[in-house]
N, C-alpha and C. Protein backbone atom coordinates (compact mmCIF):
# COMPACT_ATOMS: atom_id res chain seq x y z
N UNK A 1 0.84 -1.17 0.00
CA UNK A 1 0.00 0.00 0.00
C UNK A 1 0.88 1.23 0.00
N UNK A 2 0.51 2.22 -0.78
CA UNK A 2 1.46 3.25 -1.14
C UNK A 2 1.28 4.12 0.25
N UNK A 3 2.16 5.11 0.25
CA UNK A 3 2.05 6.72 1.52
C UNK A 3 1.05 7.16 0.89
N UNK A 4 0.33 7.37 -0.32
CA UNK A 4 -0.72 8.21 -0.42
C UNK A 4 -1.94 8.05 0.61
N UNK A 5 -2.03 6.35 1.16
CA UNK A 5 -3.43 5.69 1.28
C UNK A 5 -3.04 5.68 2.47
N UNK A 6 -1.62 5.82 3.43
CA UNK A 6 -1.38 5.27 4.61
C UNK A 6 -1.20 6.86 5.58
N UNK A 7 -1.79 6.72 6.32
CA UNK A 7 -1.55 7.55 7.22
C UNK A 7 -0.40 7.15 8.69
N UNK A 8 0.56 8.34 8.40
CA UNK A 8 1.72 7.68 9.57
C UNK A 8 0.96 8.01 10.96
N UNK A 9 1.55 6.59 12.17
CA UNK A 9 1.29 6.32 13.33
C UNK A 9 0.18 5.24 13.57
N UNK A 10 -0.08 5.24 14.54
CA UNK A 10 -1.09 4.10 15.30
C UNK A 10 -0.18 2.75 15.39
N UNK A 11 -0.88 2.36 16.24
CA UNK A 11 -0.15 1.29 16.71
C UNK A 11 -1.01 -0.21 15.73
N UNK A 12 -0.51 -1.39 15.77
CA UNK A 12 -1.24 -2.34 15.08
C UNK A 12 -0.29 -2.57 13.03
N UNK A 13 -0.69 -3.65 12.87
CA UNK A 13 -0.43 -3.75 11.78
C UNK A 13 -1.02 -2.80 10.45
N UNK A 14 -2.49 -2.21 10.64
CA UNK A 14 -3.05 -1.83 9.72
C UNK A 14 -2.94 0.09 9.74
N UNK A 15 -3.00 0.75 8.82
CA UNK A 15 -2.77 2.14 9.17
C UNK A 15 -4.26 2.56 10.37
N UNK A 16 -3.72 3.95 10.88
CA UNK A 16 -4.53 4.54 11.90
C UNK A 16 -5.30 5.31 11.15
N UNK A 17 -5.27 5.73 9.45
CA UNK A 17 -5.81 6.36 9.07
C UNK A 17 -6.18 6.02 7.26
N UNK A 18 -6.85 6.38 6.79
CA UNK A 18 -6.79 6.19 5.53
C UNK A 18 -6.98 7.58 4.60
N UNK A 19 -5.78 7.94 4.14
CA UNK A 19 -5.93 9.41 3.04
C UNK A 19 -6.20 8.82 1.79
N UNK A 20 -6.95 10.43 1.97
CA UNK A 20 -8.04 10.13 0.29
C UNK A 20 -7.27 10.80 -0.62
N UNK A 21 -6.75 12.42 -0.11
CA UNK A 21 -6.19 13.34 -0.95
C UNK A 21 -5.75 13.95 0.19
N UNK A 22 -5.12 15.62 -0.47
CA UNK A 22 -4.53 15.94 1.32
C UNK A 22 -5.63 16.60 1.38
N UNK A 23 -6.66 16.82 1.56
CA UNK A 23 -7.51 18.04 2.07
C UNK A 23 -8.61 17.02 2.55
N UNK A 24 -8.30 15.23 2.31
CA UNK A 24 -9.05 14.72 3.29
C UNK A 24 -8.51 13.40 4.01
N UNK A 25 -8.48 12.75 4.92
CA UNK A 25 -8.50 11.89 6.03
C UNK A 25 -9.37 11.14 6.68
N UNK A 26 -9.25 9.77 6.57
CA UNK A 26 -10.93 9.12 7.12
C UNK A 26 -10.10 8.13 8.51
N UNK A 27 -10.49 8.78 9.57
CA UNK A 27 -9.99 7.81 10.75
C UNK A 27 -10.66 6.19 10.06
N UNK A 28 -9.83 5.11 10.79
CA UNK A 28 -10.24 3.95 10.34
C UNK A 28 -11.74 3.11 10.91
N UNK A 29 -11.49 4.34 12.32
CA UNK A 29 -13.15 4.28 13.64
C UNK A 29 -14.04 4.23 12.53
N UNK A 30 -14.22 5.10 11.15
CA UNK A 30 -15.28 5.16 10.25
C UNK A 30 -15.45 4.00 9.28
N UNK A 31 -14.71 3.14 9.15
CA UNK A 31 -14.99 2.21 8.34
C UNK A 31 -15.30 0.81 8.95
N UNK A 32 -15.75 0.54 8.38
CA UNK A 32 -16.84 -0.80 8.85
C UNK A 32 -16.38 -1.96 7.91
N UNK A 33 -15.77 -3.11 8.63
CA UNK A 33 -15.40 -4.44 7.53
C UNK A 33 -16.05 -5.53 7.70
N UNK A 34 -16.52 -6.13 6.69
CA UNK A 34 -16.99 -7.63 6.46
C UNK A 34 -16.15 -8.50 5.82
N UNK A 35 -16.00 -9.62 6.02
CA UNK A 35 -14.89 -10.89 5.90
C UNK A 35 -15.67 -12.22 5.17
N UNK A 36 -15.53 -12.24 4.06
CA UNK A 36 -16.58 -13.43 3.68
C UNK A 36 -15.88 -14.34 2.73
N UNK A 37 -15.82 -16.01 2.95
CA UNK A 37 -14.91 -16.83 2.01
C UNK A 37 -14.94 -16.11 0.36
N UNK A 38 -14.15 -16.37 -0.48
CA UNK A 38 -13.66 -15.46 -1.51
C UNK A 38 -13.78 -16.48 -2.38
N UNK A 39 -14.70 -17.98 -2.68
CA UNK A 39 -15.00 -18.72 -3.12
C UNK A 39 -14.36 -18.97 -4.66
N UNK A 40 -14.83 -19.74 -5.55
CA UNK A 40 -13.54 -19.60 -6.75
C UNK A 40 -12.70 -21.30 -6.27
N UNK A 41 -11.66 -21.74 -6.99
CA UNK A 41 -10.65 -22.68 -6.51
C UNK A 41 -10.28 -22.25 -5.67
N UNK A 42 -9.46 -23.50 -4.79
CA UNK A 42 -8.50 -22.80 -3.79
C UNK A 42 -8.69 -24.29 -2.77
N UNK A 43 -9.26 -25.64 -2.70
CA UNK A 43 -9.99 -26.37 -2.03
C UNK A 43 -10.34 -25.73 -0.99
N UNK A 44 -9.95 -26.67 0.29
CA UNK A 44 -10.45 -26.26 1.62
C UNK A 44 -10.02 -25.18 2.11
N UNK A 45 -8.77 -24.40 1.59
CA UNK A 45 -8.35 -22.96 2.47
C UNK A 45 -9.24 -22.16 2.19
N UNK A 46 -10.09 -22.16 0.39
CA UNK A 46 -11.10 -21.22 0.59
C UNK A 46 -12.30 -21.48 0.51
N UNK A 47 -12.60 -22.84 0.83
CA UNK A 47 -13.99 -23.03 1.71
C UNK A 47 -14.33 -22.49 2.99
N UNK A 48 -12.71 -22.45 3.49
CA UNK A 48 -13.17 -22.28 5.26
C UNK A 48 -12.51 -20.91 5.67
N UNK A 49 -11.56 -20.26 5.03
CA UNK A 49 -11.15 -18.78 5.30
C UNK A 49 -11.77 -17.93 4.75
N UNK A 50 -11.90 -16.88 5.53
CA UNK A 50 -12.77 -15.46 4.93
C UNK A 50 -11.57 -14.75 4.40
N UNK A 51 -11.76 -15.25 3.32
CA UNK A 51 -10.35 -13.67 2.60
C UNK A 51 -10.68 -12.59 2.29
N UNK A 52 -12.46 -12.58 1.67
CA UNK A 52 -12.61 -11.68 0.64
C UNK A 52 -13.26 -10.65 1.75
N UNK A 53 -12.54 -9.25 1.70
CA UNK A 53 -12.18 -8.32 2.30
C UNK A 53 -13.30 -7.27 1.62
N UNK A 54 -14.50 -6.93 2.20
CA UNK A 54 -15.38 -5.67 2.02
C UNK A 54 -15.22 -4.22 2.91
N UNK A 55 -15.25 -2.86 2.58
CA UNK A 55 -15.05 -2.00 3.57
C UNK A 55 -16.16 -1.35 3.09
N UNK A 56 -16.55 -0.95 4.02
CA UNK A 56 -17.87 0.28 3.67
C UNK A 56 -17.68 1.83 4.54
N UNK A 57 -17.99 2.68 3.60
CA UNK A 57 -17.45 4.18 4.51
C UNK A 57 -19.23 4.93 4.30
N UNK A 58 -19.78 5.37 5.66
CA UNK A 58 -21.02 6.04 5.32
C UNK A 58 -20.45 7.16 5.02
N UNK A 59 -21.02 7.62 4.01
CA UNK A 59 -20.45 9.20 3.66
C UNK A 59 -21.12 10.28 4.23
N UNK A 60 -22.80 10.03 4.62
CA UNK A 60 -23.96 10.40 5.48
C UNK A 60 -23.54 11.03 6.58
N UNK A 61 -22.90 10.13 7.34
CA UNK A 61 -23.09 10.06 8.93
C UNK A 61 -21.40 10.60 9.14
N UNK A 62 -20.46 10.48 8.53
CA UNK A 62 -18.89 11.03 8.52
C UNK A 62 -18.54 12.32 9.33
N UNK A 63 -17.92 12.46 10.09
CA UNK A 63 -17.70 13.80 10.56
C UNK A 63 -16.38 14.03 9.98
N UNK A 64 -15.91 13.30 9.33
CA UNK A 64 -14.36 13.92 8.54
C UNK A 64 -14.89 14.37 7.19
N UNK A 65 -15.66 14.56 6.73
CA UNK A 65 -16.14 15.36 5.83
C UNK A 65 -16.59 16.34 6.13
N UNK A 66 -16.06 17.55 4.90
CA UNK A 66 -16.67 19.00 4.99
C UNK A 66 -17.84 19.32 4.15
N UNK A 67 -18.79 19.94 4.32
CA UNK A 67 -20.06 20.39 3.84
C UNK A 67 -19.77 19.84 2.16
N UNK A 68 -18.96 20.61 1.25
CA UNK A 68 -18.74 20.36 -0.19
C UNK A 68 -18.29 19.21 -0.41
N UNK A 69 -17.64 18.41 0.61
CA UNK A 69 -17.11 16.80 -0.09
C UNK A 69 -18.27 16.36 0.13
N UNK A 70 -18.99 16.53 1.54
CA UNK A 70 -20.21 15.37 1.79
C UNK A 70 -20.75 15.36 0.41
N UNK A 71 -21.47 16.54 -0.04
CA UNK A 71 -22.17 17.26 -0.75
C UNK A 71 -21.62 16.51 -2.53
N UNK A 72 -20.78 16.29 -2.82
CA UNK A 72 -19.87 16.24 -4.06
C UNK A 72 -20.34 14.25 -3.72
N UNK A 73 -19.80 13.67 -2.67
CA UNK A 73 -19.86 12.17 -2.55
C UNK A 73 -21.43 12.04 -2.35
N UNK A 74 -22.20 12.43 -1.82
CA UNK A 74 -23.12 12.01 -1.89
C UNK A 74 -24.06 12.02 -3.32
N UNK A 75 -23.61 13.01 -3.77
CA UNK A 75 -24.47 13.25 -5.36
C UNK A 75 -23.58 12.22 -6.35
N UNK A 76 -22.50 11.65 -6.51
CA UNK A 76 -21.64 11.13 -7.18
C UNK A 76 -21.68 9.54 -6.86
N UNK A 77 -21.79 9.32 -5.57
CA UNK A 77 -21.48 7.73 -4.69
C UNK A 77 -22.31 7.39 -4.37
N UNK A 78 -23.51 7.90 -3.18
CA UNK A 78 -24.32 8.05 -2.63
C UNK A 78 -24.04 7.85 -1.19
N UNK A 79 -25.00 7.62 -0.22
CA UNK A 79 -24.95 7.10 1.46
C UNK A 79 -24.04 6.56 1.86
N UNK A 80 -23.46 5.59 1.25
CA UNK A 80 -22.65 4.85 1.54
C UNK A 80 -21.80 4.00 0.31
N UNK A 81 -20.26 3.88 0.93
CA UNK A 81 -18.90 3.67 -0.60
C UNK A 81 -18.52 2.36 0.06
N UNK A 82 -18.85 1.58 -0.92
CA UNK A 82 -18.30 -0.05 -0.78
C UNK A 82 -17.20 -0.39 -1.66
N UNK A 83 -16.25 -1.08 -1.13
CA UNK A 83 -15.30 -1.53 -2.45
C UNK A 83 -14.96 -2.96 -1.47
N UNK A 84 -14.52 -3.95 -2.66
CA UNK A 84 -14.08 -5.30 -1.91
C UNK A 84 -12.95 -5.78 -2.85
N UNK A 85 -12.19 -7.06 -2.02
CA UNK A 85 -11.57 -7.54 -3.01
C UNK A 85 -10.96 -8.91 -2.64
N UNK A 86 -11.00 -9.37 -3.16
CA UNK A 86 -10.97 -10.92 -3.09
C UNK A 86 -9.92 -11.54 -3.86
N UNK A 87 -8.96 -11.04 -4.44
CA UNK A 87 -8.02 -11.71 -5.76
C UNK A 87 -7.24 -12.79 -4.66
N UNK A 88 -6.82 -11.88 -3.88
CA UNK A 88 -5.51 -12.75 -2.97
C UNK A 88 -6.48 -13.56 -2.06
N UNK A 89 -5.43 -14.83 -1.60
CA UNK A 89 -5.39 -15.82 -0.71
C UNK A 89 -5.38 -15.21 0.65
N UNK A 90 -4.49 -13.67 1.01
CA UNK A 90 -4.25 -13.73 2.08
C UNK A 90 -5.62 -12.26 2.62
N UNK A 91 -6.11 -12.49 3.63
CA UNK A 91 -7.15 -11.48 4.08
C UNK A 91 -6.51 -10.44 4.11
N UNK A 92 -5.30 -10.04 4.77
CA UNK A 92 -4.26 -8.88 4.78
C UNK A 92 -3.90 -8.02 3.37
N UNK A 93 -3.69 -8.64 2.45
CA UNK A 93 -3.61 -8.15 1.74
C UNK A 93 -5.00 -7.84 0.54
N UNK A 94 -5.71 -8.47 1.39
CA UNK A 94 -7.57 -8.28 0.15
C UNK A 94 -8.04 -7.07 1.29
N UNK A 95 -7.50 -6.89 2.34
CA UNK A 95 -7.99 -5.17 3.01
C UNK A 95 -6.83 -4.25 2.73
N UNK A 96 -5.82 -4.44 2.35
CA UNK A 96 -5.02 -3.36 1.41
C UNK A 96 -5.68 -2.87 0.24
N UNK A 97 -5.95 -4.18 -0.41
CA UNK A 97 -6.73 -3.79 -2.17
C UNK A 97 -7.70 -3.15 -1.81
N UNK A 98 -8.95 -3.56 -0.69
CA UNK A 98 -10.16 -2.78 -0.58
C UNK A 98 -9.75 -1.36 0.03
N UNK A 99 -8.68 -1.27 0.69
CA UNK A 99 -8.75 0.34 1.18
C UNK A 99 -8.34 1.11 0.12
N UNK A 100 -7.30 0.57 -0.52
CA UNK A 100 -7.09 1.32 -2.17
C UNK A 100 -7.95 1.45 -2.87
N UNK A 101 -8.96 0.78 -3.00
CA UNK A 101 -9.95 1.08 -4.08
C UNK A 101 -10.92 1.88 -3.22
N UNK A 102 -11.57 1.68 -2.38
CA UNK A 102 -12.38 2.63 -1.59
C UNK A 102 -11.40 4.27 -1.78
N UNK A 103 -10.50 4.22 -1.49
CA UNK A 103 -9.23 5.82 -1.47
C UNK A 103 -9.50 6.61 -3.17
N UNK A 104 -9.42 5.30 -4.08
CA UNK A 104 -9.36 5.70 -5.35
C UNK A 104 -10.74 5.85 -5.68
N UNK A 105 -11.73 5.65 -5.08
CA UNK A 105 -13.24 6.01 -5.82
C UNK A 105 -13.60 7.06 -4.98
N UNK A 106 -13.31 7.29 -3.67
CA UNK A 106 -13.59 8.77 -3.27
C UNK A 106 -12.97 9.89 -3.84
N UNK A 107 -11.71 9.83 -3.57
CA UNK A 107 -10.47 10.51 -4.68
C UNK A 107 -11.08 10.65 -5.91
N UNK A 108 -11.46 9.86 -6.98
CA UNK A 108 -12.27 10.00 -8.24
C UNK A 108 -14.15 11.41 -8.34
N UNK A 109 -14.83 10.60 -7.25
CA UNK A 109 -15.75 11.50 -6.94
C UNK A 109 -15.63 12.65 -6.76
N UNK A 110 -14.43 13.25 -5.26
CA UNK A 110 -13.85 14.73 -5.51
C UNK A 110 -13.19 15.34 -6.04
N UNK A 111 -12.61 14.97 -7.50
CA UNK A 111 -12.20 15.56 -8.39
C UNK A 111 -12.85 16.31 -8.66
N UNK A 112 -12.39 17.85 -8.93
CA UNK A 112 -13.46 18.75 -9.38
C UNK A 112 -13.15 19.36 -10.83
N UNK A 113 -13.16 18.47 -11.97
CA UNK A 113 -12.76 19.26 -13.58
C UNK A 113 -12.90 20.06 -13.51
N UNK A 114 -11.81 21.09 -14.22
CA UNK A 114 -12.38 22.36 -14.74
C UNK A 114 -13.16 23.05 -15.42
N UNK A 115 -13.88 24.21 -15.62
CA UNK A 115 -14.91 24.18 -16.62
C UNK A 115 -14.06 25.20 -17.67
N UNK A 116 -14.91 24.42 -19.11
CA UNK A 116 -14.41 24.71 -20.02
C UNK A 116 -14.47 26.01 -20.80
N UNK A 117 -13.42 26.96 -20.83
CA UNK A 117 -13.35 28.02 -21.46
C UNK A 117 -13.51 27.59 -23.49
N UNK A 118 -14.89 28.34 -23.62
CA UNK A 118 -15.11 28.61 -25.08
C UNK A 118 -13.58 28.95 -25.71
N UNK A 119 -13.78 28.63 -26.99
CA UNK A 119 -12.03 29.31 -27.65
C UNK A 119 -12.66 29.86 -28.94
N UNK A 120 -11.95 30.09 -29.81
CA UNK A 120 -12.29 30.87 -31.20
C UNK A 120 -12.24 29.97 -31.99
N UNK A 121 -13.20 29.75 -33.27
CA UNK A 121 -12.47 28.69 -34.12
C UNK A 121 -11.21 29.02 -35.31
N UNK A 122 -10.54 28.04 -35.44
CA UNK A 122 -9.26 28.46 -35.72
C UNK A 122 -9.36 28.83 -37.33
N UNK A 123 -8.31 29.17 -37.49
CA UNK A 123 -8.25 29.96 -39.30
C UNK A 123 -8.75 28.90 -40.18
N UNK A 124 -8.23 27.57 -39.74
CA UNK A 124 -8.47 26.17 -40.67
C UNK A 124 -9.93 25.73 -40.51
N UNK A 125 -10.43 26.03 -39.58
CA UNK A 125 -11.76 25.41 -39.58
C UNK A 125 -12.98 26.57 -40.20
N UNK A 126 -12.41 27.71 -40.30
CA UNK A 126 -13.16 28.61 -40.61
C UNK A 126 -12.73 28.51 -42.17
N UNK A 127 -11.32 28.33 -42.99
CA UNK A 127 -11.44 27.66 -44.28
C UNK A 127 -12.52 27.04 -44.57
N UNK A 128 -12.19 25.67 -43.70
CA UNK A 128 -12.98 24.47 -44.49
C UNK A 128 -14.54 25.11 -44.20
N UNK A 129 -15.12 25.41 -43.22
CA UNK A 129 -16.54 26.05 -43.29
C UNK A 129 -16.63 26.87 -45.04
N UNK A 130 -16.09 27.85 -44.75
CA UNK A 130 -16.48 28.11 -46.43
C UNK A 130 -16.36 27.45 -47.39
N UNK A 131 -15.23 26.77 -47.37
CA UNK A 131 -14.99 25.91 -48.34
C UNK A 131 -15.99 25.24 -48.50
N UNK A 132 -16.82 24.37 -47.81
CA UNK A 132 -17.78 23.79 -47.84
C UNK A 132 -18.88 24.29 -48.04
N UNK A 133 -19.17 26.08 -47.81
CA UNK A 133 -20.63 26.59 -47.90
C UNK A 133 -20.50 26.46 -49.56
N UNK A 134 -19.38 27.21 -50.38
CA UNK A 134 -18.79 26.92 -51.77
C UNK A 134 -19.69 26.20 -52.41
N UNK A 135 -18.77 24.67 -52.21
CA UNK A 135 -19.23 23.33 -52.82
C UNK A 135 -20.85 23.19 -52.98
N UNK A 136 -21.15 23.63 -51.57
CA UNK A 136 -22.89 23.33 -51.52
C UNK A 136 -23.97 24.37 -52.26
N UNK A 137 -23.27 25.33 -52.04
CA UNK A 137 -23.60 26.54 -53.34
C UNK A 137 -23.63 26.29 -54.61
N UNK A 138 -22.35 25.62 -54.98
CA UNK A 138 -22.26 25.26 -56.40
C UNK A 138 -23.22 24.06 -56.64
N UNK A 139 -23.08 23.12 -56.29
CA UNK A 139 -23.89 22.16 -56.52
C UNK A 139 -25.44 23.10 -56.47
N UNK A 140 -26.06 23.41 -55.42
CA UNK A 140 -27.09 23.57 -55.56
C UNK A 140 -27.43 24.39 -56.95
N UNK A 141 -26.55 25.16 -57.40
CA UNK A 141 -26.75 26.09 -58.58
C UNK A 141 -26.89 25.48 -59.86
N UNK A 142 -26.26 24.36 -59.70
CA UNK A 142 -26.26 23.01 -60.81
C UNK A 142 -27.26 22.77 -60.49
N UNK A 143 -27.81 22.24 -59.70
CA UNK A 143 -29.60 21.83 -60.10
C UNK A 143 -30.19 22.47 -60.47
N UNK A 144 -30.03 24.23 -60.66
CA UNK A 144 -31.11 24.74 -60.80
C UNK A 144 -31.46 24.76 -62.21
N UNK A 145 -30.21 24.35 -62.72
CA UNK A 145 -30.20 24.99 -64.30
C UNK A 145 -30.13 26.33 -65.03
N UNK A 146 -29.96 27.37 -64.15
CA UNK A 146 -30.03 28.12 -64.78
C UNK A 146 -28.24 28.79 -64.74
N UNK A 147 -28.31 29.61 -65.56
CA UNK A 147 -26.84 30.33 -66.02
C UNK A 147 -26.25 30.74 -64.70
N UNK A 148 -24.63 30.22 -64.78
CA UNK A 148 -23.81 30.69 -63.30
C UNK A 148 -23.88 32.58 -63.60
N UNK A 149 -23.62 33.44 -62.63
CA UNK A 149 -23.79 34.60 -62.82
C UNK A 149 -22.27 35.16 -61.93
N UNK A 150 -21.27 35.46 -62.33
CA UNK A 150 -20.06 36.13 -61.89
C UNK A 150 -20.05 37.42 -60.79
C-alpha cells in the first residue's frame, strides 16, 4: 500500500488512518469491515477462510467530511462507498486492495474538472466552413439549371 493511502502512526499492523487526498483523512473508527470466504478454486483454504475483504465508509453520517465533499460524494457515490476484493489468498492483503480502491473512488468523486473556457475557431476550420458553404452553393446552382452569374 502506497504513503498516499497510509496515514503515519497508530499502533497495530493496519494504518490509523486512511488518506483520500490531502484536504481529506478518514480515521479507520469510520470504516466498517466484512470478511466473507472469496470462493472460486483454492480447495479447503477457501472453503473455510474469509479472505474476501469488504469496507464500507457512510459518507452520510462522517464527521471527517466537509459540507462540499459530503455534498460532491453524496451526489456522485451516494450514502454509503463499498469496495471489496478478493483476488488474494491472504485477508491482509484483500484489506489493502479494498482500502485502495475505496481511497481511489472517493479521490475520483472529488475531483473537481475544470470548466471549459469557449475558444475561437481556428483559421483552418473557418477555411474548411467556407470551403464547404462553396461546394454546396455550387452544386445547388447546378440543379437549378439556370446560367452561373459572376
Amino acid at each position: 500500500m502506497g504513503d498516499r493511502h497510509r496515514a503515519s502512526g497508530g499502533p497495530g499492523p493496519g494504518p490509523a488512518a486512511l488518506r483520500v487526498s490531502r484536504g481529506l483523512v478518514i480515521p479507520v473508527e469510520e470504516l466498517s469491515w466484512r470478511f466473507t470466504p472469496s470462493g472460486g478454486p483454492g480447495g479447503q483454504h477457501a472453503n473455510k477462510a474469509s479472505t474476501r475483504a469488504e469496507v464500507t465508509f457512510a459518507v452520510d453520517s462522517s464527521p471527517s467530511l466537509g459540507p462540499r465533499q459530503r455534498a460532491r460524494l453524496l451526489e456522485r457515490l451516494g450514502p454509503t462507498v463499498r469496495a471489496a476484493a478478493s483476488q488474494e489468498r491472504s485477508q491482509a492483503r484483500n484489506r489493502e486492495l479494498a482500502l485502495r480502491r475505496l481511497a481511489d473512488r472517493l479521490a475520483a468523486a472529488l475531483r473537481v474538472e475544470p470548466p471549459r473556457r469557449p475558444t475561437q475557431p481556428t483559421a483552418a476550420s473557418r477555411a474548411r466552413r467556407l470551403e464547404d458553404k462553396r461546394r454546396r452553393s455550387a452544386r445547388k446552382r447546378e440543379r437549378s439549371g439556370r446560367p452561373e452569374e459572376d
